[in-house]
C-alpha atoms as a PDB file:
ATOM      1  CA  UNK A   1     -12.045   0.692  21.240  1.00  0.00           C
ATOM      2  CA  UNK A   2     -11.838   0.189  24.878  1.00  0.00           C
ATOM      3  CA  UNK A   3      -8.923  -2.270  26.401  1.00  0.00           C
ATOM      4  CA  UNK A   4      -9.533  -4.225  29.592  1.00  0.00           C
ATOM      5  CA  UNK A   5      -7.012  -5.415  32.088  1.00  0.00           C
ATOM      6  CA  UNK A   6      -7.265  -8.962  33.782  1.00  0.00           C
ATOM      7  CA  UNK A   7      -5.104 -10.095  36.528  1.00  0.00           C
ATOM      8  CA  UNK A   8      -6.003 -13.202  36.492  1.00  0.00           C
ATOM      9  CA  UNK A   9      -3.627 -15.726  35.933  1.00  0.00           C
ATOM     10  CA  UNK A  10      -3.894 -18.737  33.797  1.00  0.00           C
ATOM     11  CA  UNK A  11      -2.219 -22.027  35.002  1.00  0.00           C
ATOM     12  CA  UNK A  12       0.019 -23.993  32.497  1.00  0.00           C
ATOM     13  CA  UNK A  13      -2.899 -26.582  31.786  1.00  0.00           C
ATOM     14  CA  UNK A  14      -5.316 -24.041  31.024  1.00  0.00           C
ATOM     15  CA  UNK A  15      -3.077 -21.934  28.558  1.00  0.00           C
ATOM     16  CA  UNK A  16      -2.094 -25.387  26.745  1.00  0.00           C
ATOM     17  CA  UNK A  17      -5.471 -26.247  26.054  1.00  0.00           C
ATOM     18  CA  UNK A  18      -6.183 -23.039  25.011  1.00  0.00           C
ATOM     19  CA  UNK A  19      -3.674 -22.472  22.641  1.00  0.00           C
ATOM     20  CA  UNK A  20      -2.446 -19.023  21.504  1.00  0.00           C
ATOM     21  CA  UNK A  21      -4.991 -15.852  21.890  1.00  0.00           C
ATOM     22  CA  UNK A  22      -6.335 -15.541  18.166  1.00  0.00           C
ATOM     23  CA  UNK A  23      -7.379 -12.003  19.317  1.00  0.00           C
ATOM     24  CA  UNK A  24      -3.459 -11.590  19.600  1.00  0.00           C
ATOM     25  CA  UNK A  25      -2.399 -12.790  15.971  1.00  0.00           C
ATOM     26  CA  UNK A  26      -1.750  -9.549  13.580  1.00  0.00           C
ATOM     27  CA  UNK A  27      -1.875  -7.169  15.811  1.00  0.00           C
ATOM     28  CA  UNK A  28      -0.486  -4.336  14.538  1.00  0.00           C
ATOM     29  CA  UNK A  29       1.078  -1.947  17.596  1.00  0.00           C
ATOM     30  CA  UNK A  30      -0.182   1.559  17.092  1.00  0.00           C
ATOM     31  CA  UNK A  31       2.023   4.603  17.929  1.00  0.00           C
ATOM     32  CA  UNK A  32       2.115   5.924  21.355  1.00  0.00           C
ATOM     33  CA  UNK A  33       1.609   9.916  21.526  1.00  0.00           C
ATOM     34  CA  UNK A  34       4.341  11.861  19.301  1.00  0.00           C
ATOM     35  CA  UNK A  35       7.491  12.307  21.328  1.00  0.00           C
ATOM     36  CA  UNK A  36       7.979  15.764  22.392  1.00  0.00           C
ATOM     37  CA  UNK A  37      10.818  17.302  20.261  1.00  0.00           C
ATOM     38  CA  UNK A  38      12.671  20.692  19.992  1.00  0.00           C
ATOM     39  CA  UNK A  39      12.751  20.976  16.407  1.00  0.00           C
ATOM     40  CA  UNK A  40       9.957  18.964  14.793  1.00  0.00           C
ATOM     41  CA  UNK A  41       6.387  18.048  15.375  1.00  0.00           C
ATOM     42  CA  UNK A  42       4.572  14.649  14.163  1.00  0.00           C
ATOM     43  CA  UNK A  43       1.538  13.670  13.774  1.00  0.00           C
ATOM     44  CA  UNK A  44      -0.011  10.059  12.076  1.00  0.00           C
ATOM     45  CA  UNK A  45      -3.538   8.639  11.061  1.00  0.00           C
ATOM     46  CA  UNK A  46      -4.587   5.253   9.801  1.00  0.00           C
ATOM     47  CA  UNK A  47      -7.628   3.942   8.172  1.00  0.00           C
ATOM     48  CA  UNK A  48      -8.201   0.778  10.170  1.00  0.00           C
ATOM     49  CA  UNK A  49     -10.774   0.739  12.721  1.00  0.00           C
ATOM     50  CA  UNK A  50      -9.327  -2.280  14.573  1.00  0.00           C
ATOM     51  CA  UNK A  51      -6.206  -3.786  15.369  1.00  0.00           C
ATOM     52  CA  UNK A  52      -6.529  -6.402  12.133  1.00  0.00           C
ATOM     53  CA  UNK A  53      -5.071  -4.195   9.664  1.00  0.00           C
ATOM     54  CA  UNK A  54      -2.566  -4.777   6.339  1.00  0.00           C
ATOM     55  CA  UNK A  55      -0.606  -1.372   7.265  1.00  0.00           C
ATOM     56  CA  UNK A  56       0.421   0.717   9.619  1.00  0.00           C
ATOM     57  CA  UNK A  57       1.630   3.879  10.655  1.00  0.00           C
ATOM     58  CA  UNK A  58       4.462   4.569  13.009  1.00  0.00           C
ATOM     59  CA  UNK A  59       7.371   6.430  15.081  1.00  0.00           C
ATOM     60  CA  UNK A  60       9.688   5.480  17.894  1.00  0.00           C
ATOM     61  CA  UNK A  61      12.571   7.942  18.858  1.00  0.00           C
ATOM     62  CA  UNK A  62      15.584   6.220  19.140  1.00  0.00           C
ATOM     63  CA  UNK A  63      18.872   6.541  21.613  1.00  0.00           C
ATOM     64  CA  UNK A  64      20.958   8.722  19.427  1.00  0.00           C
ATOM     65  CA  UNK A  65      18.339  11.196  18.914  1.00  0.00           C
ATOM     66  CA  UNK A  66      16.459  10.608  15.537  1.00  0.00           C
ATOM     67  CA  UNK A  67      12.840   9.532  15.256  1.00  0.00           C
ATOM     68  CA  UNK A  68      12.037   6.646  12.942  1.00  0.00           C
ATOM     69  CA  UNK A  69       9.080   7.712  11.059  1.00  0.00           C
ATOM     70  CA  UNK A  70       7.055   4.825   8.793  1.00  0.00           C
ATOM     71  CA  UNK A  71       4.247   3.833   6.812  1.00  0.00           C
ATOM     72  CA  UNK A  72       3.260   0.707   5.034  1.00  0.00           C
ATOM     73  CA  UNK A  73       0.638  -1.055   3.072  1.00  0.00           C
ATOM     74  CA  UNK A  74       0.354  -4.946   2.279  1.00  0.00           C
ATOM     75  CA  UNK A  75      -0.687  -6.141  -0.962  1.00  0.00           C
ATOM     76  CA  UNK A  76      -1.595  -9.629  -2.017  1.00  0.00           C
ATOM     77  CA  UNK A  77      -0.742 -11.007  -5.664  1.00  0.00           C
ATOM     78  CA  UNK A  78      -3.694 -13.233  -4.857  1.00  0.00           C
ATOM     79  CA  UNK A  79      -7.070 -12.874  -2.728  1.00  0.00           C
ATOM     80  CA  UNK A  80      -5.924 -13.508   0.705  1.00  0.00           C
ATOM     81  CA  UNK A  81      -7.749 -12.645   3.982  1.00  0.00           C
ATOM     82  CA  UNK A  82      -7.433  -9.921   6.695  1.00  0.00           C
ATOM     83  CA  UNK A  83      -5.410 -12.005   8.857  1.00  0.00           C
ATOM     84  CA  UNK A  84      -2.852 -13.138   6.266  1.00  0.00           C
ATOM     85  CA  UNK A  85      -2.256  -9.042   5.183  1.00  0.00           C
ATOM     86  CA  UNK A  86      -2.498  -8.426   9.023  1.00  0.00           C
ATOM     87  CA  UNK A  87       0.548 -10.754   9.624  1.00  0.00           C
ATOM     88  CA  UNK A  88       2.531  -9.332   6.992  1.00  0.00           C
ATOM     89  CA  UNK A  89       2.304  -5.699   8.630  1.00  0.00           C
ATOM     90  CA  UNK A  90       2.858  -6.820  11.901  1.00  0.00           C
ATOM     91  CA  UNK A  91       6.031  -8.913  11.167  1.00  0.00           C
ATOM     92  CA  UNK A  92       7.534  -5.891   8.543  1.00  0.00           C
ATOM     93  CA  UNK A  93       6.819  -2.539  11.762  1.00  0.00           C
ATOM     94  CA  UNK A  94       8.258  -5.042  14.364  1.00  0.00           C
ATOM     95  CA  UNK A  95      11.481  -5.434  11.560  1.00  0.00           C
ATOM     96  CA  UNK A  96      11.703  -2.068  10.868  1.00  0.00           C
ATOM     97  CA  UNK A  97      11.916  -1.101  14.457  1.00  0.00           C
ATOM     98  CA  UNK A  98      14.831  -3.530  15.359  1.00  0.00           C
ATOM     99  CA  UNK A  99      17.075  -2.895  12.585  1.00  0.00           C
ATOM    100  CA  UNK A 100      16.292   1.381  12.930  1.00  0.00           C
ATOM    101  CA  UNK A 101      18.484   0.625  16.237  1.00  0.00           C
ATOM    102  CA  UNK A 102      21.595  -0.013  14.431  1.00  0.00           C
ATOM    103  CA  UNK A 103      21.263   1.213  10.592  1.00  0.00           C
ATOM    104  CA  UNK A 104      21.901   5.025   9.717  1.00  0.00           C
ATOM    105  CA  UNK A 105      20.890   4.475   6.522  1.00  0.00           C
ATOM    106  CA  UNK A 106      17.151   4.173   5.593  1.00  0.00           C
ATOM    107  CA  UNK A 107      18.040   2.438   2.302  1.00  0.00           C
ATOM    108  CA  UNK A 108      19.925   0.092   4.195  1.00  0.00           C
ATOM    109  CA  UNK A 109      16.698  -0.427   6.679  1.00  0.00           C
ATOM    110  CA  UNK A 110      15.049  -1.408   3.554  1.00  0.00           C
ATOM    111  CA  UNK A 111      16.879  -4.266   2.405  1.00  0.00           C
ATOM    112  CA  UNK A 112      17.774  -5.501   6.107  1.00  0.00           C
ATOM    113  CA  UNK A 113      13.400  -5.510   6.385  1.00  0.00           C
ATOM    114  CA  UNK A 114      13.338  -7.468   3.121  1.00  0.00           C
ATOM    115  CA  UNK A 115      16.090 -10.130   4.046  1.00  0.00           C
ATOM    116  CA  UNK A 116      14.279 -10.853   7.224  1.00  0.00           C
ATOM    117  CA  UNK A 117      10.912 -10.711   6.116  1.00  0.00           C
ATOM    118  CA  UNK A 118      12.367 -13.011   3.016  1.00  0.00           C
ATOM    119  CA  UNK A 119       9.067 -12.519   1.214  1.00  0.00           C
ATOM    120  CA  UNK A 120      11.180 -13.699  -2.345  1.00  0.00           C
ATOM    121  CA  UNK A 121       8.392 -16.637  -2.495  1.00  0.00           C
ATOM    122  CA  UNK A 122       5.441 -15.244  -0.603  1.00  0.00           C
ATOM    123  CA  UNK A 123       1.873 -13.937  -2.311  1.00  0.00           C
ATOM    124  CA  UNK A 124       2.282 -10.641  -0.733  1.00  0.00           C
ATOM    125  CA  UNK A 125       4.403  -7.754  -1.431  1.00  0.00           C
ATOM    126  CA  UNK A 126       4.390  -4.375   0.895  1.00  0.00           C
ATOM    127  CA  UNK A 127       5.233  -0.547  -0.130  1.00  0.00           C
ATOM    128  CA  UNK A 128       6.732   0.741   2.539  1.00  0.00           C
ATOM    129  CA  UNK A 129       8.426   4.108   3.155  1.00  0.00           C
ATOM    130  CA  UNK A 130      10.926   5.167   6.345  1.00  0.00           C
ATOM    131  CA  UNK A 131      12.388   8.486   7.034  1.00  0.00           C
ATOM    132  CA  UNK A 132      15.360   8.444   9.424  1.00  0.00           C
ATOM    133  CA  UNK A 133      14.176  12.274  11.331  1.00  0.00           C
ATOM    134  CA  UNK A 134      17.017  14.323  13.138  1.00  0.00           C
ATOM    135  CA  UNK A 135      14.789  15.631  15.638  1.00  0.00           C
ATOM    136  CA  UNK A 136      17.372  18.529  16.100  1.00  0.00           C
ATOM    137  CA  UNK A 137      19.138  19.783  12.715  1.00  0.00           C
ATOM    138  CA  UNK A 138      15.829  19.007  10.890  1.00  0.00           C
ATOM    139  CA  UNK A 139      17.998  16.376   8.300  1.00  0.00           C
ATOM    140  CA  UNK A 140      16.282  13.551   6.790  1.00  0.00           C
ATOM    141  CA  UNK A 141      17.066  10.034   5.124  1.00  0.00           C
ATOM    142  CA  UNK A 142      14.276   8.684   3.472  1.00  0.00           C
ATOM    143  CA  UNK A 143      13.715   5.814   1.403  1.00  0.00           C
ATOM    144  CA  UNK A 144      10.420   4.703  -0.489  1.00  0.00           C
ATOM    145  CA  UNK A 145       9.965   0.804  -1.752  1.00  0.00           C
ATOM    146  CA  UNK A 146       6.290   0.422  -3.898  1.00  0.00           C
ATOM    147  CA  UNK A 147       3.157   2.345  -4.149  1.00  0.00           C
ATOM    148  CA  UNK A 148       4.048   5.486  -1.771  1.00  0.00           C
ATOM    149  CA  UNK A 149       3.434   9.420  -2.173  1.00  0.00           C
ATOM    150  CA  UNK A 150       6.086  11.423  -0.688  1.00  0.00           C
ATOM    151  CA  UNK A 151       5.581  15.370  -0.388  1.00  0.00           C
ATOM    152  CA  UNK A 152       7.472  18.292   0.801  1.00  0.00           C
ATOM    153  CA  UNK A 153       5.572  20.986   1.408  1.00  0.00           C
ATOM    154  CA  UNK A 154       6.649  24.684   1.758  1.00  0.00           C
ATOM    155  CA  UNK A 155       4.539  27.813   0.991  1.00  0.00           C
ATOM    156  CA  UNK A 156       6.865  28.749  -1.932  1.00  0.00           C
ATOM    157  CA  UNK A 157       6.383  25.386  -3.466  1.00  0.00           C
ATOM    158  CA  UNK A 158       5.321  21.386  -3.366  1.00  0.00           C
ATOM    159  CA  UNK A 159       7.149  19.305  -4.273  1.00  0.00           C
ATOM    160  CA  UNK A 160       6.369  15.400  -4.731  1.00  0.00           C
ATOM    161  CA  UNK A 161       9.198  12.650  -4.195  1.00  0.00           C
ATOM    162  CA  UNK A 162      10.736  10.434  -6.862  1.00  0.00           C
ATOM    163  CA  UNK A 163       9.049   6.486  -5.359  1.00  0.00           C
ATOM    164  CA  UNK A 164      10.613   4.619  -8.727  1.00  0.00           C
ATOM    165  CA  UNK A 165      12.064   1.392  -6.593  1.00  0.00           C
ATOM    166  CA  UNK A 166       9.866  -2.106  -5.706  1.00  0.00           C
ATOM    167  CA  UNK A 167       7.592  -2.864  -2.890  1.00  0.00           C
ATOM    168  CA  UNK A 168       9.652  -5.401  -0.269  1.00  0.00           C
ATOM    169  CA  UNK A 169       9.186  -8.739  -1.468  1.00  0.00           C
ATOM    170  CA  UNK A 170       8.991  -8.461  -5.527  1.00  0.00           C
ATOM    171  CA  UNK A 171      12.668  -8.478  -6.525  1.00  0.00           C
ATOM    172  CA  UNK A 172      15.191 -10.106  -3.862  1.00  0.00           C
ATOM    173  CA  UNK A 173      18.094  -8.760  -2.903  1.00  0.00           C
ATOM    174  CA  UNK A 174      17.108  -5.324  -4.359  1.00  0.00           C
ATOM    175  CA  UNK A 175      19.791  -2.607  -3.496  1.00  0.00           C
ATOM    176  CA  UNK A 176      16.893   0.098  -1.940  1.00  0.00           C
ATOM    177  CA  UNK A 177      18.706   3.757  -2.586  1.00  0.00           C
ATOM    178  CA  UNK A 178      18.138   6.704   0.426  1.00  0.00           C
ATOM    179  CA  UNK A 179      17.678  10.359  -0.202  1.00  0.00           C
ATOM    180  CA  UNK A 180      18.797  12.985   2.135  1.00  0.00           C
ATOM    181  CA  UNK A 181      17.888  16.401   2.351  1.00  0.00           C
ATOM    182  CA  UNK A 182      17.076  18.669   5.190  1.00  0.00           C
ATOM    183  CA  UNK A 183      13.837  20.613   5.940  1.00  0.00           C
ATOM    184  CA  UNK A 184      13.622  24.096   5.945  1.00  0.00           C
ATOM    185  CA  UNK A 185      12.083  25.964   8.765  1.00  0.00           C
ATOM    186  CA  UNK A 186       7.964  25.185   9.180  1.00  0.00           C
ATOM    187  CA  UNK A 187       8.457  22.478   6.376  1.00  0.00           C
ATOM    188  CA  UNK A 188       6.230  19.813   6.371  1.00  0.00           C
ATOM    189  CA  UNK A 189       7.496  16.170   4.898  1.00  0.00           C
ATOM    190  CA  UNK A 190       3.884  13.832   4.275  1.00  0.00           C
ATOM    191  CA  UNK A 191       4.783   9.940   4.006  1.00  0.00           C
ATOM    192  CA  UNK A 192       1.496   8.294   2.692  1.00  0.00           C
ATOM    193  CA  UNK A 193       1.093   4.577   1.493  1.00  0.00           C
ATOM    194  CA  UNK A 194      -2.379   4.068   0.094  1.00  0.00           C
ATOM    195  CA  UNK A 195      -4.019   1.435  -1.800  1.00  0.00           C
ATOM    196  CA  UNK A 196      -6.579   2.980  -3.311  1.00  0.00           C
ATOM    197  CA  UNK A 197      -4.119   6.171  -4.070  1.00  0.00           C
ATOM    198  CA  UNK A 198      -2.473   5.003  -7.401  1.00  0.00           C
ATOM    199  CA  UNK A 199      -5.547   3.964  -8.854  1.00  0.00           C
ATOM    200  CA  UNK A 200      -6.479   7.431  -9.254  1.00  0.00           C
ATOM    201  CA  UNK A 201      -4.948   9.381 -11.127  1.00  0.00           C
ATOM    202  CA  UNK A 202      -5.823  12.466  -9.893  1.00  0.00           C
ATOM    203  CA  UNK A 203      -5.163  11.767  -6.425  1.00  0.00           C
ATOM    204  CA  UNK A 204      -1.970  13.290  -6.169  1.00  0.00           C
ATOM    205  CA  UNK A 205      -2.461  16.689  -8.161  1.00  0.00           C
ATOM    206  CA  UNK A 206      -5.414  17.249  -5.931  1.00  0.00           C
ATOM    207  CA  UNK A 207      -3.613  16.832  -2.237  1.00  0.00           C
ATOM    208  CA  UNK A 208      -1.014  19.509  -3.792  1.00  0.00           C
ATOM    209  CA  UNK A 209      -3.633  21.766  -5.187  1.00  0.00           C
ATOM    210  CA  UNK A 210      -5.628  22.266  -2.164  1.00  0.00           C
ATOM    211  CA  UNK A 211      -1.462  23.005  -0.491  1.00  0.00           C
ATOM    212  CA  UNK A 212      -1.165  25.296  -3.717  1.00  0.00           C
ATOM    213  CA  UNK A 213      -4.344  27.541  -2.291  1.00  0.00           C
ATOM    214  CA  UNK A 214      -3.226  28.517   0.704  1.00  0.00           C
ATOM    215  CA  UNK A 215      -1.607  31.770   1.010  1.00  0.00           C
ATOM    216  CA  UNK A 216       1.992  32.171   2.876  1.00  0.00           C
ATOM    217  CA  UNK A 217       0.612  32.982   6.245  1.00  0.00           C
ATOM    218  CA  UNK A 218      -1.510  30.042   6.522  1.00  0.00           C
ATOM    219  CA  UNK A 219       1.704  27.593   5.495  1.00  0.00           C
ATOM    220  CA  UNK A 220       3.273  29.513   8.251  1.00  0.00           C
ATOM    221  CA  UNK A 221       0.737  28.550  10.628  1.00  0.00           C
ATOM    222  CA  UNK A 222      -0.043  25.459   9.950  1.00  0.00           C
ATOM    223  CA  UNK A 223       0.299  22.417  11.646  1.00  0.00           C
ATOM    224  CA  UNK A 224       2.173  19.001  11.499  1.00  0.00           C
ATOM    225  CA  UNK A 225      -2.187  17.744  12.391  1.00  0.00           C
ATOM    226  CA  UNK A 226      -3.351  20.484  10.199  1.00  0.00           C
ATOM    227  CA  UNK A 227      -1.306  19.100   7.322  1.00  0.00           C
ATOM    228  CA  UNK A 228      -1.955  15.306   8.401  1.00  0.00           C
ATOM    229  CA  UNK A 229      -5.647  16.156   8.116  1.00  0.00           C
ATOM    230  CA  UNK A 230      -5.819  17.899   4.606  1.00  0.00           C
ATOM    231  CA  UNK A 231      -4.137  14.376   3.268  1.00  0.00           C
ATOM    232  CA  UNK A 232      -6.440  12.234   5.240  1.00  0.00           C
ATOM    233  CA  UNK A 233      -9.755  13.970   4.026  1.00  0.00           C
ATOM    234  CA  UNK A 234      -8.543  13.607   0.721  1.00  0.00           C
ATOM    235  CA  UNK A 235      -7.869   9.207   1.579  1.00  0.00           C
ATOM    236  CA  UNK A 236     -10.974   8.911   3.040  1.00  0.00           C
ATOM    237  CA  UNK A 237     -12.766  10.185   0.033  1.00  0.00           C
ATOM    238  CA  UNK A 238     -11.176   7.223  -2.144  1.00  0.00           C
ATOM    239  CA  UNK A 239     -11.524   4.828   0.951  1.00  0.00           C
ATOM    240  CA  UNK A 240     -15.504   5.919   0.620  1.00  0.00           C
ATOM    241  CA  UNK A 241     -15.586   5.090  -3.455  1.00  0.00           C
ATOM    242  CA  UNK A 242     -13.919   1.662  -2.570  1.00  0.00           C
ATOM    243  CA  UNK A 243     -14.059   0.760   1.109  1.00  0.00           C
ATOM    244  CA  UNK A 244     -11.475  -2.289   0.454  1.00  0.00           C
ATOM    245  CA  UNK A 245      -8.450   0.082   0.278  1.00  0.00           C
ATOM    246  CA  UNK A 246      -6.811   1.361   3.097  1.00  0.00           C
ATOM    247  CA  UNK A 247      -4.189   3.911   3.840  1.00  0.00           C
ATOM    248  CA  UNK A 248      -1.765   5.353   6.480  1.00  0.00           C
ATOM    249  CA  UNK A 249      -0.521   8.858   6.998  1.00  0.00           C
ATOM    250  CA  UNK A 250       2.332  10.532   8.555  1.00  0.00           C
ATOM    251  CA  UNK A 251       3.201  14.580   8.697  1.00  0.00           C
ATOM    252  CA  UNK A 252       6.374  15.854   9.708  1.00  0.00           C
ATOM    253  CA  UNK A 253       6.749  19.541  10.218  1.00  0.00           C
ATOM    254  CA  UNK A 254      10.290  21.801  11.745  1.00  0.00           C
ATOM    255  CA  UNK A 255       9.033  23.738  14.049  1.00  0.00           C
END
């Protein structure tokens, strides 16, 4: 997708007649290139092929160091149209980024998301998971609302994250919980929220199996992109079988 840039201004009358820039409405802001960072390594794919898209993924380092590391899918309770899911995503990653400036606590990021979004009466609900990323010590503060898969993966073992607490929007004032851990050296931590994931059940077992076959040296090896893309091959084979679904992907890995 190619982006042109006009400099040609628009007087007042001609923007009032014209309204605002449909093109512009849901929007969703994709991630600029990973930030360079001592300790850690990113890397992020989405299934959307254009800008109107009901999830995201995303990253923005902040001033005190961490990186603020998402991904989130929109749901509707009842058929709704690109736009309307569009909307949704747009106004929950432009949330999430303002209140990451002042909240520690990715639990906390949760519920401040929900109260603004205030989606207690809307037909949409979103799963949505954030992971607070010290881009130095290699700690972590995660917290998963809805239909997410969370994975650690290390060469001795995978393990898959506990994601028992709502998606944003289908019990208010919900008190979201954080976990913390830090990850061990050449660790890789794999946020995915995907539609079409939890209606197969063998979605999950099968992204760890094919972690399961590699041997040590290859975990050692491999990749914060080399991870992302074993994950994403495995997405795009549901997003083939139903091509309604849609999913975002984000690999972290310590360096």
């Amino acid at each position: 997708m190619s982006t042109v840039l006009s400099l040609r201004s628009r007087s007042p009358v001609e923007t009032l007649s014209r309204g605002p820039d449909p093109s512009r409405l849901g929007r969703i802001s994709q991630p600029p290139f990973a930030p360079l960072l001592e300790e850690a390594e990113l890397a992020g794919w989405s299934s959307h092929r254009d800008f109107l898209a009901g999830g995201f993924h995303d990253w923005r380092l902040l001033d005190d160091g961490r990186v603020l590391v998402s991904v989130a899918q929109v749901a509707a309770t009842l058929p709704a149209d690109r736009l309307t899911l569009a909307l949704a995503a747009q106004a929950a990653q432009t949330a999430i980024r303002a209140h990451a400036l002042h909240t520690e606590d990715a639990g906390m990021l949760l519920q401040l998301t929900a109260r603004t979004l205030d989606l207690g009466d809307a037909d949409s609900h979103i799963s949505l998971a954030v992971a607070l990323v010290d881009g130095l010590g290699g700690s972590v503060n995660l917290a998963i609302a809805g239909d997410c898969l969370v994975w650690r993966v290390r060469a001795a073992r995978q393990d898959q994250l506990p994601c028992d607490q709502p998606p944003l929007g289908v019990e208010t004032n919900f008190a979201y919980a954080a976990q913390e851990f830090a990850l061990s050296l050449r660790e890789r931590l794999l946020l995915v929220a995907d539609n079409s994931a939890h209606r197969s059940p063998r979605f999950a077992a099968s992204v760890a199996a094919r972690f399961t076959r590699l041997d040590a040296e290859s975990h050692r090896r491999m990749s914060a992109a080399e991870a992302l893309a074993i994950v994403q091959t495995r997405c795009e084979q549901e997003l083939t079988a139903d091509p309604r679904t849609s999913a975002s992907v984000v690999a972290v890995r310590r360096r």
